[in-house]
PDB file of N, CA and C in Angstrom:
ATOM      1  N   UNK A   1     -16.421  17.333 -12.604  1.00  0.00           N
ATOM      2  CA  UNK A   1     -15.122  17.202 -11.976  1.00  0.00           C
ATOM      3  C   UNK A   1     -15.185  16.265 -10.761  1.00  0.00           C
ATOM      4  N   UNK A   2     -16.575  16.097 -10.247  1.00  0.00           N
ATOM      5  CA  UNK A   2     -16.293  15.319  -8.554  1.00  0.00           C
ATOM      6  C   UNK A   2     -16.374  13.849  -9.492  1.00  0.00           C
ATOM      7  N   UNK A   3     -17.180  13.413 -10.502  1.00  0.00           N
ATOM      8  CA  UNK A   3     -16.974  12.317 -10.670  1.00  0.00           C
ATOM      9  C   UNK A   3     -15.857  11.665 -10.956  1.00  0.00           C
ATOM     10  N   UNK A   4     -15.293  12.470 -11.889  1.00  0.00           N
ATOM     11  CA  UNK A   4     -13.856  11.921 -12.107  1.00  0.00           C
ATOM     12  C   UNK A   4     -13.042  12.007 -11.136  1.00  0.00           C
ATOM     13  N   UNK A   5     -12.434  12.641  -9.899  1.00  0.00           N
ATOM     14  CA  UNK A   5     -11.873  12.329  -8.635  1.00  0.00           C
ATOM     15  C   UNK A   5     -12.562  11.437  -7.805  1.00  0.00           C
ATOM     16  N   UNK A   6     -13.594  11.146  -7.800  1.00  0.00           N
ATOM     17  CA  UNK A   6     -14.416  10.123  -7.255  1.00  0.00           C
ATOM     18  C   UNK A   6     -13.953   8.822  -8.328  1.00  0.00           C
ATOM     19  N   UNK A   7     -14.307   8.714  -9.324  1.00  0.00           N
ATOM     20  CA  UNK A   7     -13.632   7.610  -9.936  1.00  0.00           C
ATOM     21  C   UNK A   7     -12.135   7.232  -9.457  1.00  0.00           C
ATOM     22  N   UNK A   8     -11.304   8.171 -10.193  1.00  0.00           N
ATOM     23  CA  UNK A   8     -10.243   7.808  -9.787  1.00  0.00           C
ATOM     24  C   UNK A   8      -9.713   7.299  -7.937  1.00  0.00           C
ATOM     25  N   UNK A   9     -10.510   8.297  -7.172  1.00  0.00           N
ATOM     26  CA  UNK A   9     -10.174   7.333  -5.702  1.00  0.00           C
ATOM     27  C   UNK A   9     -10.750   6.348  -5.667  1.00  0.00           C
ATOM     28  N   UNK A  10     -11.867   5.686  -6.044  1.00  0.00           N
ATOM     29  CA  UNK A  10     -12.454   4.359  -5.895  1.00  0.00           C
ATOM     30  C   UNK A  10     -11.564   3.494  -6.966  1.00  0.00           C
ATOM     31  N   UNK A  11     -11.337   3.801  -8.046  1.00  0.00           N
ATOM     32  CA  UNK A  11      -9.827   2.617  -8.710  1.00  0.00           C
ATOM     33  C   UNK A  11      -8.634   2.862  -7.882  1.00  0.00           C
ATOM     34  N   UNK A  12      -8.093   3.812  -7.038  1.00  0.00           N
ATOM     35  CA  UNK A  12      -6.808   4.005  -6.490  1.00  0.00           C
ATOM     36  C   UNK A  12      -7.138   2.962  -5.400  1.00  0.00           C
ATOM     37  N   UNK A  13      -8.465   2.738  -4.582  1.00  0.00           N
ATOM     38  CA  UNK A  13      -8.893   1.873  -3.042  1.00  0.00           C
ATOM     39  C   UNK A  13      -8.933   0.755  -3.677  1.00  0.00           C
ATOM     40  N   UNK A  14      -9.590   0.290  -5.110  1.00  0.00           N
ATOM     41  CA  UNK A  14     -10.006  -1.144  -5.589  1.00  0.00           C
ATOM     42  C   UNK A  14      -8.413  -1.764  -5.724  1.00  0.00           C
ATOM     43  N   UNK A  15      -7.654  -0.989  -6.431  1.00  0.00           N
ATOM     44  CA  UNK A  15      -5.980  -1.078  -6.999  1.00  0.00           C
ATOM     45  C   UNK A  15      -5.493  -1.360  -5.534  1.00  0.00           C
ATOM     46  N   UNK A  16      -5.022  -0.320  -4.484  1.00  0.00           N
ATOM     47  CA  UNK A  16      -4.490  -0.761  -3.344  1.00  0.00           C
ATOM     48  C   UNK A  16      -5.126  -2.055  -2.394  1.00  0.00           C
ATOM     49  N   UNK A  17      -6.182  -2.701  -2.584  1.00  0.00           N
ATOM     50  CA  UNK A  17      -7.010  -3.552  -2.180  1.00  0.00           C
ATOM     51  C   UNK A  17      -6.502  -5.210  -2.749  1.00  0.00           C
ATOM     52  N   UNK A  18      -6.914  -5.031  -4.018  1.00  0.00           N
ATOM     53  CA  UNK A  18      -6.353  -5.784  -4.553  1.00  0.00           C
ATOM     54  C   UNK A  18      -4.501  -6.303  -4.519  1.00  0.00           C
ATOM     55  N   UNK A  19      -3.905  -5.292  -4.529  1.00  0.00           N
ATOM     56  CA  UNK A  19      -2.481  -5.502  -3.947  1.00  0.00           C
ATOM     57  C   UNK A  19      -2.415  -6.057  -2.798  1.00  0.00           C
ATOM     58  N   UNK A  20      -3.092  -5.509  -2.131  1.00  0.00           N
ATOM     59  CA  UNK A  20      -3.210  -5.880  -0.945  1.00  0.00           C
ATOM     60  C   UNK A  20      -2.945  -7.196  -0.365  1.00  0.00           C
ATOM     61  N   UNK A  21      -4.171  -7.932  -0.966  1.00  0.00           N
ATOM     62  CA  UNK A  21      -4.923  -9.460  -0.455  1.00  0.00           C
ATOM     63  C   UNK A  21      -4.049 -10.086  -1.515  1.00  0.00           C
ATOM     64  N   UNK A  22      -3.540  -9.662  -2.637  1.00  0.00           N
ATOM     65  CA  UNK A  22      -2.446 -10.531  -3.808  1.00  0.00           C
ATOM     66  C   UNK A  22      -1.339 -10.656  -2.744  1.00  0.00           C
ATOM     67  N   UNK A  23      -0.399  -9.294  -2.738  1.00  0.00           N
ATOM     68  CA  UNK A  23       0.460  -9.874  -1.611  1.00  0.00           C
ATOM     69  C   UNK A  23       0.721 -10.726  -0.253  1.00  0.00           C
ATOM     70  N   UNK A  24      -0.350 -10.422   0.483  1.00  0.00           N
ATOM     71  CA  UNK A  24      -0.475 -10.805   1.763  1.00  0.00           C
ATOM     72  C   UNK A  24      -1.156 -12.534   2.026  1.00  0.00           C
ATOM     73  N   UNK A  25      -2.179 -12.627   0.930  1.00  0.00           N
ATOM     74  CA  UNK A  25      -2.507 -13.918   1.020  1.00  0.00           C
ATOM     75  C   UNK A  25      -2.273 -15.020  -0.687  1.00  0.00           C
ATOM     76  N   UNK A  26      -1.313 -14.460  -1.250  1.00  0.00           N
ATOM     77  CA  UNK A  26      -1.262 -15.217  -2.452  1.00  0.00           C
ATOM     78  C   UNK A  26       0.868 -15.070  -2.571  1.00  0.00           C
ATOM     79  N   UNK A  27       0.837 -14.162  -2.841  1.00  0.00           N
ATOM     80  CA  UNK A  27       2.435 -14.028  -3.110  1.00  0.00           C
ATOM     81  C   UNK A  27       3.430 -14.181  -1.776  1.00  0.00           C
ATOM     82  N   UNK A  28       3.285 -13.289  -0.962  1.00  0.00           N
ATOM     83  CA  UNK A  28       3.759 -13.407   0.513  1.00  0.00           C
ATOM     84  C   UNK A  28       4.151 -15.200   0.913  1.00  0.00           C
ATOM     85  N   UNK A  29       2.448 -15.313   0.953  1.00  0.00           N
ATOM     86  CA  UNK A  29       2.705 -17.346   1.642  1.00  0.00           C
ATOM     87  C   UNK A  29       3.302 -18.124   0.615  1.00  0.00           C
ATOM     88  N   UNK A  30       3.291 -17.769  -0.403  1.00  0.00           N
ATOM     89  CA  UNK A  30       4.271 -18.685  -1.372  1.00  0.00           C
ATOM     90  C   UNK A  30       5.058 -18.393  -0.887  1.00  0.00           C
ATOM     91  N   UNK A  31       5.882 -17.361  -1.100  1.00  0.00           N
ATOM     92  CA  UNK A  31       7.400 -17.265  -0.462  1.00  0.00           C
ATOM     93  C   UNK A  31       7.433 -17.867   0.181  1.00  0.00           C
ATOM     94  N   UNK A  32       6.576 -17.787   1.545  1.00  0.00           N
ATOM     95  CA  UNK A  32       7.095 -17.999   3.369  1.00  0.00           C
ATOM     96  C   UNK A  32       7.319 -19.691   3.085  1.00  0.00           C
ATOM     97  N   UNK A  33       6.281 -19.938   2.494  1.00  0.00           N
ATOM     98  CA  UNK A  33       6.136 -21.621   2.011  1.00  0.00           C
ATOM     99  C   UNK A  33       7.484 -22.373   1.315  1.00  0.00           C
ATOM    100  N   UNK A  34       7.923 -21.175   0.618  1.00  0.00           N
ATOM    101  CA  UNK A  34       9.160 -22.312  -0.126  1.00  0.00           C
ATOM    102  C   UNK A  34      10.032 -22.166   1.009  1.00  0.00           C
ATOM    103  N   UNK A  35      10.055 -21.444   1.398  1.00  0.00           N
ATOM    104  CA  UNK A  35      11.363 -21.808   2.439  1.00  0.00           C
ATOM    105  C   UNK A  35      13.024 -21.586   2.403  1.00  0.00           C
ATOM    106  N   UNK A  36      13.051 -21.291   0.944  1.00  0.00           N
ATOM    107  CA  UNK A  36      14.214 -21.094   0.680  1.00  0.00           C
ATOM    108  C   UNK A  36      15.295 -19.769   1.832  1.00  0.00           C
ATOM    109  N   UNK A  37      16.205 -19.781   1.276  1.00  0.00           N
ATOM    110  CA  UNK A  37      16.602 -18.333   2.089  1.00  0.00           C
ATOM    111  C   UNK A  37      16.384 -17.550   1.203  1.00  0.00           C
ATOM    112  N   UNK A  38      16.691 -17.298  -0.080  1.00  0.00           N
ATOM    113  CA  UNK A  38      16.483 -16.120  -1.473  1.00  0.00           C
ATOM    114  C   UNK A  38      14.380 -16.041  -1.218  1.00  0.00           C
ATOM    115  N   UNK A  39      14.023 -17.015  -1.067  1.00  0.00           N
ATOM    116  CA  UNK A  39      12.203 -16.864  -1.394  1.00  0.00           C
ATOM    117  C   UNK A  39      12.027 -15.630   0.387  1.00  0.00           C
ATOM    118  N   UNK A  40      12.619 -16.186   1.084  1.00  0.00           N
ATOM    119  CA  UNK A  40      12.439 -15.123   2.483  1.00  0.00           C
ATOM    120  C   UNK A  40      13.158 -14.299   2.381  1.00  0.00           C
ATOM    121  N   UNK A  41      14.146 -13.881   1.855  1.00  0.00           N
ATOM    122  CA  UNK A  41      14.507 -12.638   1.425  1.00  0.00           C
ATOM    123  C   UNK A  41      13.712 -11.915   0.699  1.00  0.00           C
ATOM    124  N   UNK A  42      13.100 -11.991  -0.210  1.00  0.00           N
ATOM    125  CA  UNK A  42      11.889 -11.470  -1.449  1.00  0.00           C
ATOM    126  C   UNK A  42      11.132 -11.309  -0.196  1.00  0.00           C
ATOM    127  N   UNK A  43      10.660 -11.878   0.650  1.00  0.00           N
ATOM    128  CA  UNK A  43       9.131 -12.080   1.621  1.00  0.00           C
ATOM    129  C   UNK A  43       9.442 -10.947   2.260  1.00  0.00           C
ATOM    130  N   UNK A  44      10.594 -10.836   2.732  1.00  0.00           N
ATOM    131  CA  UNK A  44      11.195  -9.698   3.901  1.00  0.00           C
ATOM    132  C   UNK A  44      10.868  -8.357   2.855  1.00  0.00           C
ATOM    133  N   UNK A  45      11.577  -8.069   1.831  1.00  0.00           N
ATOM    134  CA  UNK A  45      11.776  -7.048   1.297  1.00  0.00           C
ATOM    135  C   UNK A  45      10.520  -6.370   0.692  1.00  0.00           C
ATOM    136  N   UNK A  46       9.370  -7.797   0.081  1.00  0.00           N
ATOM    137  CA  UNK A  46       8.029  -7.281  -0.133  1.00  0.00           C
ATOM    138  C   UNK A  46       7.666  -6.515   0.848  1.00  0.00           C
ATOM    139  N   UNK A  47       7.503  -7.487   2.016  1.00  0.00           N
ATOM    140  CA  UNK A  47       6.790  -6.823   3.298  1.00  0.00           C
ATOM    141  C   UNK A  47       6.893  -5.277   3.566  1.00  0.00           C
ATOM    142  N   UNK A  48       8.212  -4.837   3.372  1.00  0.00           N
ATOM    143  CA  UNK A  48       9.219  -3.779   3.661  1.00  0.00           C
ATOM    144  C   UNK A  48       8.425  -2.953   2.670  1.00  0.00           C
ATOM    145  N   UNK A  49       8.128  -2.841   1.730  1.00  0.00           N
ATOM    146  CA  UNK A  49       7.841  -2.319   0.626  1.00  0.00           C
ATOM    147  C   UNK A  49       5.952  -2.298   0.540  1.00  0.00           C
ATOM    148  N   UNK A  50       5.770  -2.983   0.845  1.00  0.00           N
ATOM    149  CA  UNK A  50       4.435  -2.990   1.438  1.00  0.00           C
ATOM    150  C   UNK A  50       3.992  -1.871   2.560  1.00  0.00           C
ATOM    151  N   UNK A  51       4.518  -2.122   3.636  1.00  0.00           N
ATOM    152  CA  UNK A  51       4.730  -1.327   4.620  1.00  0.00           C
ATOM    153  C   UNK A  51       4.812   0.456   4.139  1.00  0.00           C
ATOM    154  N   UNK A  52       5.545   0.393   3.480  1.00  0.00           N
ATOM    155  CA  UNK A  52       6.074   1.443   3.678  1.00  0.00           C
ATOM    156  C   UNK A  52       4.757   2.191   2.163  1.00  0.00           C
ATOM    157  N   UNK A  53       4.883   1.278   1.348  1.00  0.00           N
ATOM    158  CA  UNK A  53       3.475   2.089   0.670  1.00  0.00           C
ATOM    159  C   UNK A  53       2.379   2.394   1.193  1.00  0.00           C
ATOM    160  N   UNK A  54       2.010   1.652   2.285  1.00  0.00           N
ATOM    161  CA  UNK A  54       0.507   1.895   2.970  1.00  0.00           C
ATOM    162  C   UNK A  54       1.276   3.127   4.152  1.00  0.00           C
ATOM    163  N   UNK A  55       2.140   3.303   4.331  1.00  0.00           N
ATOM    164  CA  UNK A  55       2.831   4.455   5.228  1.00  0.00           C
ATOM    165  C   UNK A  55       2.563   5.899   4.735  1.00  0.00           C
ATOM    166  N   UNK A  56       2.854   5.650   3.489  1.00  0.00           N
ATOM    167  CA  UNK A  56       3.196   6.825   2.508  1.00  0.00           C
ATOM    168  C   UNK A  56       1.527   6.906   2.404  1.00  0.00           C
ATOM    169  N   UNK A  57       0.854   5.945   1.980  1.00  0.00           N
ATOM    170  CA  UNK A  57      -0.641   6.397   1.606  1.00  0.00           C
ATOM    171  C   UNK A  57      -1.351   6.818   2.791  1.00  0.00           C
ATOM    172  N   UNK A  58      -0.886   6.704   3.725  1.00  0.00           N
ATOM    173  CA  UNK A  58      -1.620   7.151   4.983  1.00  0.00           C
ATOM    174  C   UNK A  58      -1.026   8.686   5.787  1.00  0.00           C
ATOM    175  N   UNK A  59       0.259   8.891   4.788  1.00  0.00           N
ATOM    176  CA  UNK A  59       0.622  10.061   5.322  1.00  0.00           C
ATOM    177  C   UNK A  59       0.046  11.348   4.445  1.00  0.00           C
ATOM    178  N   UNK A  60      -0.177  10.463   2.753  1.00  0.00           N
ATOM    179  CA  UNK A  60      -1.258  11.432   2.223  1.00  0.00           C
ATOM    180  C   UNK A  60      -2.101  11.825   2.578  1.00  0.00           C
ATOM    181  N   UNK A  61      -3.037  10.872   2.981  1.00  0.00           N
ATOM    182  CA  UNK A  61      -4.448  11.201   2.813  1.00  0.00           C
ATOM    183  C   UNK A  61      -4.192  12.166   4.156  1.00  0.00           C
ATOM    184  N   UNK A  62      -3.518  11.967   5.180  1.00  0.00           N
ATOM    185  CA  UNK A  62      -4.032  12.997   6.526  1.00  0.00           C
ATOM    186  C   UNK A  62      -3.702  14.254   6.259  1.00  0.00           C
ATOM    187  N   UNK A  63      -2.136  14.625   5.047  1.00  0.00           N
ATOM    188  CA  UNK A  63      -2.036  15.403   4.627  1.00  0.00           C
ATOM    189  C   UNK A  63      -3.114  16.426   3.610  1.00  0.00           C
ATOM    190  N   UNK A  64      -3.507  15.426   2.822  1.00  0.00           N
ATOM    191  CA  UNK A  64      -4.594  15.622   2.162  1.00  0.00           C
ATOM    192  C   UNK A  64      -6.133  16.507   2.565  1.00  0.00           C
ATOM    193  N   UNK A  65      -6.567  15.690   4.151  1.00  0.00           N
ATOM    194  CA  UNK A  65      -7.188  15.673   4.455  1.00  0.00           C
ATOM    195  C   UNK A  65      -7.411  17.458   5.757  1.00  0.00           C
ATOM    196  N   UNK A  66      -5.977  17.235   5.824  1.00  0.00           N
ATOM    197  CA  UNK A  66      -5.654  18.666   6.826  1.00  0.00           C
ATOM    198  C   UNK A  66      -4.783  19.262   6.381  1.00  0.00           C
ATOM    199  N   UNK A  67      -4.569  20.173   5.497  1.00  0.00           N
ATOM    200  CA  UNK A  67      -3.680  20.911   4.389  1.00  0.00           C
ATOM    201  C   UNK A  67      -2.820  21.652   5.468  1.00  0.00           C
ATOM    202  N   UNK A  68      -2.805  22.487   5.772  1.00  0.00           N
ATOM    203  CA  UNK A  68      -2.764  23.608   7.101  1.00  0.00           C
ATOM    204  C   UNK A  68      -1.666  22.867   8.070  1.00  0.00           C
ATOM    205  N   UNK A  69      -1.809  21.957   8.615  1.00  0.00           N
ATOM    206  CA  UNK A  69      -1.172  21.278   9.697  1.00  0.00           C
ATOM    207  C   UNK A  69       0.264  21.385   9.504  1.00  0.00           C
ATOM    208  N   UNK A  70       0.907  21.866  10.529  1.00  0.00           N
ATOM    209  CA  UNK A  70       2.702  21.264  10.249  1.00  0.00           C
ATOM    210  C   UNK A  70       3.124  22.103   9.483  1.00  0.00           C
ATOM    211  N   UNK A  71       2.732  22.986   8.585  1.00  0.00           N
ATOM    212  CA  UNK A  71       3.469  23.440   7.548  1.00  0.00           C
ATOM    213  C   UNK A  71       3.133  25.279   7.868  1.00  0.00           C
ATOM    214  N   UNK A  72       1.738  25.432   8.012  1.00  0.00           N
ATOM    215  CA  UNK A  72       1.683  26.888   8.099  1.00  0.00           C
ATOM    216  C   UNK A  72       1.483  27.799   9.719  1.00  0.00           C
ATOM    217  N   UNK A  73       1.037  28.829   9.368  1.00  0.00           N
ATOM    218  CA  UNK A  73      -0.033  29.451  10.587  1.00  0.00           C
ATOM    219  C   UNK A  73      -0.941  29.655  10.521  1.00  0.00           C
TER     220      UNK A  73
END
């Protein structure tokens, strides 16, 4: 059982990683680059969406990490 949750979090870190450096240094600067107003709209809304997934993944894991907190006694 630990391997397979161990697998799966090391493809969930490789997966969010990879998104990562795709968005931020491949998809993102295209946008910013064309210049358009519709290509910076997409740039804005990625970002937004970006943001807010690494938000959410960081509110897991602390959740994750401290079950107890906030919720019980």
């Amino acid at each position: 059982m630990f391997a397979i949750k161990l697998t799966l979090i090391l493809l969930g870190a490789l997966l969010y990683l990879v998104g990562t450096l795709g968005w931020l240094f491949w998809a993102g600067l295209e946008l910013l680059n064309t210049g358009t107003t519709e290509a910076l709209i997409y740039a804005f809304a990625g970002t937004c969406a970006w943001l807010l997934i690494t938000f959410g993944l960081a509110i897991h894991i602390i959740k994750k990490a401290r079950p107890t907190t906030g919720g019980g006694r």
